[in-house]
Protein backbone atom coordinates (compact mmCIF):
# COMPACT_ATOMS: atom_id res chain seq x y z
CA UNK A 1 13.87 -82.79 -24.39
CA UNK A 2 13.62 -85.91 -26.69
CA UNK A 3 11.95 -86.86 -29.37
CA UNK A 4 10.45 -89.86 -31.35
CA UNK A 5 11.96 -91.15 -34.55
CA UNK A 6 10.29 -92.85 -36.89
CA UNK A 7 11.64 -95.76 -39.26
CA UNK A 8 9.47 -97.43 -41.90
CA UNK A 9 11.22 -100.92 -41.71
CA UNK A 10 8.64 -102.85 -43.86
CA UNK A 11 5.11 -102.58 -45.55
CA UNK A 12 3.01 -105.68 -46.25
CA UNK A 13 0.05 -106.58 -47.97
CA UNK A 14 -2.11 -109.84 -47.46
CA UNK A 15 -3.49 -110.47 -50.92
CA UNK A 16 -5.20 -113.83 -49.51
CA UNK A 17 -6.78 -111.68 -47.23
CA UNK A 18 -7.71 -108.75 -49.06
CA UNK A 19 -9.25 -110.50 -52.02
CA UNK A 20 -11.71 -112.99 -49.94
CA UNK A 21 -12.52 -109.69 -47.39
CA UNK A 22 -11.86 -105.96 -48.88
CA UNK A 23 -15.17 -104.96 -50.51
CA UNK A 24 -12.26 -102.63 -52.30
CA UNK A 25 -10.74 -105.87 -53.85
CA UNK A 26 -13.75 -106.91 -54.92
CA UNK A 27 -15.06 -104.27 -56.60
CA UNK A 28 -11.61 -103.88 -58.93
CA UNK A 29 -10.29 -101.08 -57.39
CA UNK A 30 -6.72 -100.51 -57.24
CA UNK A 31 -5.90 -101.87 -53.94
CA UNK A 32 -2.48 -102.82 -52.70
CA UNK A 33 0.57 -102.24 -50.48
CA UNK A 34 -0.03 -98.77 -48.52
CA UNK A 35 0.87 -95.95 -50.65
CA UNK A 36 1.70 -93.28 -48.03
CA UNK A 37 4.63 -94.88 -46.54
CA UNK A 38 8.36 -96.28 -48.19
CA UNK A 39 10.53 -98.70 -46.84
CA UNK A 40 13.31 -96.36 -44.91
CA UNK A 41 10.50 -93.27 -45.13
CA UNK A 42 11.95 -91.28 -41.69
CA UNK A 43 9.40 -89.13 -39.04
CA UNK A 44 10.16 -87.41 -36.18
CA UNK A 45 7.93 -86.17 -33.52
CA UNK A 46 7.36 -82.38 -33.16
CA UNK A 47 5.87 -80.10 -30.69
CA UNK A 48 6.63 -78.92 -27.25
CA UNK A 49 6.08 -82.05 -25.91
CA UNK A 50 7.88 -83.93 -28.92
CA UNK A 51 4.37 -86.04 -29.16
CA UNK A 52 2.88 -84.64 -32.29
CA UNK A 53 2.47 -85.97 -35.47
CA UNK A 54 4.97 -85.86 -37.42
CA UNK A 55 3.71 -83.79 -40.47
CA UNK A 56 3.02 -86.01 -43.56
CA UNK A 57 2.31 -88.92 -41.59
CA UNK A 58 -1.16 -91.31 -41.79
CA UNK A 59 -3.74 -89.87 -39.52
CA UNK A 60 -4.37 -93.81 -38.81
CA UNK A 61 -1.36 -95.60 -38.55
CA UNK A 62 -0.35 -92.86 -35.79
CA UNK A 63 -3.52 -93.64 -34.04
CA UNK A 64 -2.23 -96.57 -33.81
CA UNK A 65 1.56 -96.02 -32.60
CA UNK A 66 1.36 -92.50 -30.78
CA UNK A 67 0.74 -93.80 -26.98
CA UNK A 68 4.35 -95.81 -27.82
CA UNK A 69 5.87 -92.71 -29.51
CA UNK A 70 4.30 -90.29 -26.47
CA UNK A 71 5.82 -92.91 -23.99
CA UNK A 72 9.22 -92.62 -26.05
CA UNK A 73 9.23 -88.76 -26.76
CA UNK A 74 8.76 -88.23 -22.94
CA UNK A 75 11.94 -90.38 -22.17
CA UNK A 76 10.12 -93.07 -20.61
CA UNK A 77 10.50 -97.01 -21.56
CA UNK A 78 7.60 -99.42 -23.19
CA UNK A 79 7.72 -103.07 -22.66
CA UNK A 80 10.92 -104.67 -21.26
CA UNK A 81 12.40 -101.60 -19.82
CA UNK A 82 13.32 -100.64 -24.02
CA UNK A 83 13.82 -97.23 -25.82
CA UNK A 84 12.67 -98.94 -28.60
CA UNK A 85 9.61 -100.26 -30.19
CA UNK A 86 8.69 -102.21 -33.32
CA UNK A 87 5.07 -101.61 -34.07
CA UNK A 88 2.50 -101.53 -37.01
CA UNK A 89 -0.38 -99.57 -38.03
CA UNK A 90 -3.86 -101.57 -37.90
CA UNK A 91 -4.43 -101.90 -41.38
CA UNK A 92 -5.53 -105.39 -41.33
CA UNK A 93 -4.55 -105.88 -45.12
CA UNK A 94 -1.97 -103.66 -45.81
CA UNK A 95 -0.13 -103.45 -42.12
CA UNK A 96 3.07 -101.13 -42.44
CA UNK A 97 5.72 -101.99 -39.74
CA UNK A 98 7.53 -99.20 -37.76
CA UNK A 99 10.59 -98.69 -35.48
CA UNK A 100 10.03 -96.02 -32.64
CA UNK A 101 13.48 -94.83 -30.92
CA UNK A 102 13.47 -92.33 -28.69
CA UNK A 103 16.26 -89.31 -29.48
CA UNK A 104 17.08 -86.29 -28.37
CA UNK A 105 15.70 -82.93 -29.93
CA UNK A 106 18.13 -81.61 -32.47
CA UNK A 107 16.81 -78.09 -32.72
């Protein structure tokens, strides 16, 4: 069966952005690069279907990438015919940028 891994390759924050638009920003809060995620920060999909969420991960951001990771962790292929995917939460100010592989279950 495989499995989806994965890869935080980058978080970003649009400052420009986030100080004309977050109400956050505005109001002096502490508001900045995502928190939940590092750079190199490694998931992999669980369950007997390997489409899960991984345990630990942001309830949004994987509303955002888990139709790619389902797609992967079943052994299909997204876009051009790939096993591989870069794709980013929806976090309009503070977008954090994934890699998606598809791999096969370890266990």
């Amino acid at each position: 069966m495989s499995q989806c891994r994965i890869t935080v390759l980058k978080k970003t924050f649009y400052e420009d952005i986030a100080d004309k638009y977050s109400e956050e920003r505005k109001k002096g809060d502490d508001f900045g690069p995502c928190g939940m995620f590092k750079e190199g920060d490694v998931f992999i999909t669980k369950g007997p279907f390997g489409i899960e969420m991984p345990e630990g991960f942001c309830i949004s951001a994987w509303d955002a990438i888990s139709k790619l990771a389902a797609v992967l962790a079943g052994g299909g292929k997204v876009y051009h015919n790939v096993s591989q995917v870069v794709a980013c939460c929806n976090d309009g100010y503070r977008p954090v940028i994934f890699l998606l592989e598809t791999i096969e279950d370890e266990s």
